[in-house]
N, C-alpha and C. Protein backbone atom coordinates (compact mmCIF):
# COMPACT_ATOMS: atom_id res chain seq x y z
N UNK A 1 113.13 112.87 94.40
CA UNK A 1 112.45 113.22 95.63
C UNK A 1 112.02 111.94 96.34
N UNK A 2 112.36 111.76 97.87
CA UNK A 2 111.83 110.84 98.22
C UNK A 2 110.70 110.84 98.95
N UNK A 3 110.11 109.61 99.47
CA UNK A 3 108.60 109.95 100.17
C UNK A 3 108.84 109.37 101.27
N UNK A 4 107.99 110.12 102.52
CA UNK A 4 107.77 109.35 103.85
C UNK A 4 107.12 108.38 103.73
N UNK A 5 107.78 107.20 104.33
CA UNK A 5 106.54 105.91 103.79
C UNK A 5 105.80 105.76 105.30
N UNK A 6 106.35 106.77 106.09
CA UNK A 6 105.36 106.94 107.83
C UNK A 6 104.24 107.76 107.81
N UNK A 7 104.47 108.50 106.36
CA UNK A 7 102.93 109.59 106.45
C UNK A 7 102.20 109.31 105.22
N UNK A 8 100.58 109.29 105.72
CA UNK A 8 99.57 108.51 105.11
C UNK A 8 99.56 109.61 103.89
N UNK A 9 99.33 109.22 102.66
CA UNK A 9 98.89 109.75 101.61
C UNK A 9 97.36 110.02 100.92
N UNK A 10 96.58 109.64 101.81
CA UNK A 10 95.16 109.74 101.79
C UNK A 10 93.93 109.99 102.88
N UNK A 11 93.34 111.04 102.92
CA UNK A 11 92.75 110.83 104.13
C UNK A 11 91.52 109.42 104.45
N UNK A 12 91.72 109.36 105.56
CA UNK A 12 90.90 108.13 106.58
C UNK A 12 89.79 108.75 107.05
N UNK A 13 88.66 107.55 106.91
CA UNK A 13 87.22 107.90 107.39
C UNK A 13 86.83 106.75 108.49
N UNK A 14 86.84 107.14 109.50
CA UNK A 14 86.26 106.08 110.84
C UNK A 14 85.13 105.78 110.29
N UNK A 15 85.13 104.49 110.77
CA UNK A 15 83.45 103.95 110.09
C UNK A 15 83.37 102.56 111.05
N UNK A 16 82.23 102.09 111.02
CA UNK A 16 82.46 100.65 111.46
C UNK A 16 81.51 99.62 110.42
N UNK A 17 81.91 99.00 109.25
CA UNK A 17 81.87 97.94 108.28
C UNK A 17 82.31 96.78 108.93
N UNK A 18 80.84 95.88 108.99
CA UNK A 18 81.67 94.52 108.44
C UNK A 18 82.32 93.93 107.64
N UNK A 19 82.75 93.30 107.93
CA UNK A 19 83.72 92.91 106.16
C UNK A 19 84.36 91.39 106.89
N UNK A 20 84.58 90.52 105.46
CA UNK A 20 85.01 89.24 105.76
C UNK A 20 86.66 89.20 104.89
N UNK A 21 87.57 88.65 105.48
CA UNK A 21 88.54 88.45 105.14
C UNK A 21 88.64 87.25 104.53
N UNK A 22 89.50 86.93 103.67
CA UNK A 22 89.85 85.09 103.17
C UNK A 22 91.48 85.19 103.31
N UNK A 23 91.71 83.85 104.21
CA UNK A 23 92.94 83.78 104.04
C UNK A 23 93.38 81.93 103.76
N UNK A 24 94.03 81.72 102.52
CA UNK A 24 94.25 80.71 102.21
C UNK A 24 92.49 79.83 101.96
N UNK A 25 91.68 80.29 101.88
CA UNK A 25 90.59 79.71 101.40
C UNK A 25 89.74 79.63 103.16
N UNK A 26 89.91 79.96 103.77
CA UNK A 26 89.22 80.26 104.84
C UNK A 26 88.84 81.48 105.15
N UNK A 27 87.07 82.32 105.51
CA UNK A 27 86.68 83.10 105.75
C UNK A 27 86.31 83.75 107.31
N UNK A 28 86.77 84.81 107.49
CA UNK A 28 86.67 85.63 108.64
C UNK A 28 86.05 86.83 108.97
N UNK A 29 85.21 86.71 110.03
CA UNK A 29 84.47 87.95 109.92
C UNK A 29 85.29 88.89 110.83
N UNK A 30 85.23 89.72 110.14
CA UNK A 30 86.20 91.39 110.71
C UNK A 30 85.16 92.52 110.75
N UNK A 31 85.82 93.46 110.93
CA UNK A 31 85.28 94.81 111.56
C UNK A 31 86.53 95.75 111.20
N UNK A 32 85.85 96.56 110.19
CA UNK A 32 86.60 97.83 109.69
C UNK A 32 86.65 99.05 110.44
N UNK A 33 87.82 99.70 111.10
CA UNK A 33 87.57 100.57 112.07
C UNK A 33 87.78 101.91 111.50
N UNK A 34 88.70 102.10 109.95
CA UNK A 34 88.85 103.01 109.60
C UNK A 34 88.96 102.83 107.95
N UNK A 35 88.63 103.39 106.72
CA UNK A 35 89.26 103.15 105.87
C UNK A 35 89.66 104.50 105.18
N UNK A 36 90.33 104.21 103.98
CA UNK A 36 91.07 105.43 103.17
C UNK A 36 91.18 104.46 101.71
N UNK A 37 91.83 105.56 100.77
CA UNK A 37 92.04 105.11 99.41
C UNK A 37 93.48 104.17 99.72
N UNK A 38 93.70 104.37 100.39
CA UNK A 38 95.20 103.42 100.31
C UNK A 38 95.15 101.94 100.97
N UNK A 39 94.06 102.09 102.04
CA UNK A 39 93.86 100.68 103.15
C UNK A 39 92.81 100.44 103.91
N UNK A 40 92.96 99.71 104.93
CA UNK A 40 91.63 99.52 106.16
C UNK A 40 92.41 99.76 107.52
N UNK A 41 91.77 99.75 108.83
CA UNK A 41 92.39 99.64 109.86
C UNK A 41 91.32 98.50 109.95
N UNK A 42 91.64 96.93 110.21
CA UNK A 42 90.56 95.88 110.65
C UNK A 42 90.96 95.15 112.05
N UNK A 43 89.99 95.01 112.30
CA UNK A 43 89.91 93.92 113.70
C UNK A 43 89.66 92.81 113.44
N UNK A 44 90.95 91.93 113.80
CA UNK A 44 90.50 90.83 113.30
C UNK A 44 91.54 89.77 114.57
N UNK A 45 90.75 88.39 115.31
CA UNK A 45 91.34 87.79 116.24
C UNK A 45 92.03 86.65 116.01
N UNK A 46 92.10 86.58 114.22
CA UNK A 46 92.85 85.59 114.03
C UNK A 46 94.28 85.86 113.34
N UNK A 47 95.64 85.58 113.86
CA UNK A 47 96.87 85.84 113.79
C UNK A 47 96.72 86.05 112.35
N UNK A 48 97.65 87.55 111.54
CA UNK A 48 98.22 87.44 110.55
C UNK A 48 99.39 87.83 110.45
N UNK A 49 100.15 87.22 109.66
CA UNK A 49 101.60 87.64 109.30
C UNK A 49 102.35 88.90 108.81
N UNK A 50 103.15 89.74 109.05
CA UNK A 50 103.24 90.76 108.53
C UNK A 50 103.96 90.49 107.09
N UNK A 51 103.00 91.04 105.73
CA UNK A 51 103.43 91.14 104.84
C UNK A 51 102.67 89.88 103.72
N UNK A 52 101.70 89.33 104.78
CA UNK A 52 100.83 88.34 104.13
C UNK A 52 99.66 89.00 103.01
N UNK A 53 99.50 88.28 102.20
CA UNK A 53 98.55 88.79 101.24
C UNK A 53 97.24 88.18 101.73
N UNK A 54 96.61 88.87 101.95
CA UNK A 54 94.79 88.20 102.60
C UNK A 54 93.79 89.21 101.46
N UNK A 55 92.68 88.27 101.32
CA UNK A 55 91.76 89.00 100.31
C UNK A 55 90.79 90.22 101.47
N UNK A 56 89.95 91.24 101.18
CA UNK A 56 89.06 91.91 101.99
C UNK A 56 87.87 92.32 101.28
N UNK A 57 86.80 91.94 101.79
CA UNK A 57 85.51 92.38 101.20
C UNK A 57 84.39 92.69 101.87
N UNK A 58 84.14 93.93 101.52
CA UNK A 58 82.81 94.78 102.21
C UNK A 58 82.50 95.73 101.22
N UNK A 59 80.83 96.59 101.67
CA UNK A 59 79.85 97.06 101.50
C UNK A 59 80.00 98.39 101.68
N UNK A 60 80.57 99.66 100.54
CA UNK A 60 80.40 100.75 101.48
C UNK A 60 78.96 100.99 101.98
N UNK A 61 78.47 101.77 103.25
CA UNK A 61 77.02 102.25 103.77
C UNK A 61 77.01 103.19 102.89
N UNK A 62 75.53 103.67 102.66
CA UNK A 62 75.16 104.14 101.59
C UNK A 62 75.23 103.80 100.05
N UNK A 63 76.12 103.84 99.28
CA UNK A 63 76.65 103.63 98.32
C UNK A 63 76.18 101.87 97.68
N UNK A 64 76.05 100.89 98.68
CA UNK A 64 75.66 99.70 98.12
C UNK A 64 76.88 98.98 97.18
N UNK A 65 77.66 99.77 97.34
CA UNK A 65 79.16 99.19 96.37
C UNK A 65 79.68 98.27 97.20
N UNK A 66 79.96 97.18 96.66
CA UNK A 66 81.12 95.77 97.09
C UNK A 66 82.38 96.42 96.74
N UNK A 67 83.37 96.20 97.85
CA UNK A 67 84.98 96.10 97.73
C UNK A 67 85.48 95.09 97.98
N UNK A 68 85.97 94.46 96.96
CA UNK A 68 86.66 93.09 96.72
C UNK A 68 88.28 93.47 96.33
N UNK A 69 88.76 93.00 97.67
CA UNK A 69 90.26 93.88 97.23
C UNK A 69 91.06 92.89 98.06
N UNK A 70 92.18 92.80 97.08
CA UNK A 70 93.60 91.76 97.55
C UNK A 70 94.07 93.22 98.62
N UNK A 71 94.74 92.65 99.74
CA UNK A 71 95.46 93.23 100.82
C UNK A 71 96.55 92.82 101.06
N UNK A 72 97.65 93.81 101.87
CA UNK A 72 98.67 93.24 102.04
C UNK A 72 98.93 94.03 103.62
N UNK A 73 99.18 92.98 104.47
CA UNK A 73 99.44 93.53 106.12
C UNK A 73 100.57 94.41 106.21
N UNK A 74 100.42 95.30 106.81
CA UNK A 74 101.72 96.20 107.11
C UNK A 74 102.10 96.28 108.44
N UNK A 75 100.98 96.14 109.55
CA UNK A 75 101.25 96.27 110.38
C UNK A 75 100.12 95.16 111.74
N UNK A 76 100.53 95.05 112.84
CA UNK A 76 99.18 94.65 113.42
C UNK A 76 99.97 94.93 115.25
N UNK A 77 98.67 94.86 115.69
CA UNK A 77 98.68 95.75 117.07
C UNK A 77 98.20 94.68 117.93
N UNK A 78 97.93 93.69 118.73
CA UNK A 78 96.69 93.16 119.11
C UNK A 78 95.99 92.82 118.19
N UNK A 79 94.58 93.16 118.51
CA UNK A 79 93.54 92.50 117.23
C UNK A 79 93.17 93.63 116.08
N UNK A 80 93.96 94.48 115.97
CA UNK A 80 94.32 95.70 115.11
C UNK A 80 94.84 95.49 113.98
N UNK A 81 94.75 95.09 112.78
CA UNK A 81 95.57 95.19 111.46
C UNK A 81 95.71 96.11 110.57
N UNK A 82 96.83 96.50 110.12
CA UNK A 82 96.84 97.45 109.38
C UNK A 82 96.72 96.68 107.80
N UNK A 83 95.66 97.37 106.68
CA UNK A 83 95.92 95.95 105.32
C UNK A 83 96.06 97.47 104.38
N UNK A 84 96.82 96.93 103.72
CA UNK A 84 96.96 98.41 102.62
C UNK A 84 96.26 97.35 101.25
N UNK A 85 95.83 98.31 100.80
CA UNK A 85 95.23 98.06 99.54
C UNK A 85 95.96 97.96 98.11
N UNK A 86 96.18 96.39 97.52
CA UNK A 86 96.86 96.06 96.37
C UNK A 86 95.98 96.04 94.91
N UNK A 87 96.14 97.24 94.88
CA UNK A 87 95.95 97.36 93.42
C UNK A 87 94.25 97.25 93.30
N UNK A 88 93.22 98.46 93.67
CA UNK A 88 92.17 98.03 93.66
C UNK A 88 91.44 98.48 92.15
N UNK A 89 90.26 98.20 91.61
CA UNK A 89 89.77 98.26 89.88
C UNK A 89 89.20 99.83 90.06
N UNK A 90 89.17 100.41 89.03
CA UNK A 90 88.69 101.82 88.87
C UNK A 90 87.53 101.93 89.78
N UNK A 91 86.69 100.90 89.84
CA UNK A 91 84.97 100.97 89.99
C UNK A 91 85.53 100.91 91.80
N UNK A 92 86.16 100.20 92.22
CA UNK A 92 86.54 100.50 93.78
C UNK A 92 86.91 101.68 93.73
N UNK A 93 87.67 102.38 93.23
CA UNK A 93 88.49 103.53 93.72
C UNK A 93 87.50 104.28 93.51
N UNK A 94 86.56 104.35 92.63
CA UNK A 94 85.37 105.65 92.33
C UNK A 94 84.87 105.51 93.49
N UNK A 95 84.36 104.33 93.63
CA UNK A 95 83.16 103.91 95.07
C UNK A 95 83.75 104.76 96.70
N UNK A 96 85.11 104.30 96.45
CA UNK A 96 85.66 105.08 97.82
C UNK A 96 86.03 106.32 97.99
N UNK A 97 86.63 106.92 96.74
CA UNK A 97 86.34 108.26 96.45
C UNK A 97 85.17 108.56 97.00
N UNK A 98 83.94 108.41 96.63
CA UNK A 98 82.74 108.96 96.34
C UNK A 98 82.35 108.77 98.13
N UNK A 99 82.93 107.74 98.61
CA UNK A 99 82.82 107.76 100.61
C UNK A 99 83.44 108.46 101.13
N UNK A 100 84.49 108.67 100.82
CA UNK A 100 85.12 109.52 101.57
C UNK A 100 85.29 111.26 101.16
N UNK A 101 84.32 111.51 100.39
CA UNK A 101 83.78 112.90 100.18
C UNK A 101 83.47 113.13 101.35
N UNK A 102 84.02 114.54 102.26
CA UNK A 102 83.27 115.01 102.94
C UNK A 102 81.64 114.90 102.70
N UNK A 103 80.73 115.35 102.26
CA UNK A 103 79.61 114.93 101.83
C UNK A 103 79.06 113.70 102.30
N UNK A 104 79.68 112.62 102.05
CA UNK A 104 79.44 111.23 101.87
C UNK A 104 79.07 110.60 103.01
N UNK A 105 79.20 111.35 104.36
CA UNK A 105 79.13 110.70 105.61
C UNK A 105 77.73 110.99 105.64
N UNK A 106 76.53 112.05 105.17
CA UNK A 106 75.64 112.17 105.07
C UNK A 106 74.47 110.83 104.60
N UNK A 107 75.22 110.06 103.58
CA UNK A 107 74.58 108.72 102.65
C UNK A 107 74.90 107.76 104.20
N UNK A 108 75.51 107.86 105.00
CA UNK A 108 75.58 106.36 106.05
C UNK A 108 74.57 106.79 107.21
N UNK A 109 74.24 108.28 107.51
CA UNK A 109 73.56 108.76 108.52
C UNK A 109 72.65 108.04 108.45
């Protein structure tokens, strides 16, 4: 069986997180416009490459959990990036699980 690799496999929660990027040992402050278990949608004004590996780290609201997660660009728009998420540790995936519970938008109110 094959898979659409055009349709998302996780649902997305609009949010707006800061979050800092590292690329090659230099730090950037971004703005998370959407996330999901699979990626981010970030704003970010400094050029990245498609297919570049950049690190991403932020705070879910509420929750107080750090996401420290290797990324990999898939796409970018303008100051729009698409970063899918490489391989994140159980304790991330619980944390974002646990945000993107319907429920969960209640903990950022």
């Amino acid at each position: 069986m094959t898979q659409d690799l055009g349709r998302r496999t996780s649902s997305r929660r609009d949010v707006w997180l800061p979050a800092t990027v590292t690329i090659e040992g230099d730090d950037f402050d971004v703005e998370i416009k959407n996330v999901s278990l699979g990626g981010a949608l970030v704003r970010i004004s400094h050029p990245l490459a498609m297919g570049a590996r950049v690190h991403l780290t932020f705070v879910l609201d509420g929750l107080l959990e750090v996401i420290d997660a290797t990324t990999v660009v898939r796409w970018r728009t303008g100051d729009q990036v698409g970063l899918q998420f490489d391989g994140l540790r159980a304790r991330e995936t619980w944390a974002l699980s646990q945000y993107l519970k319907p429920d969960a938008a209640e903990l950022s109110a």
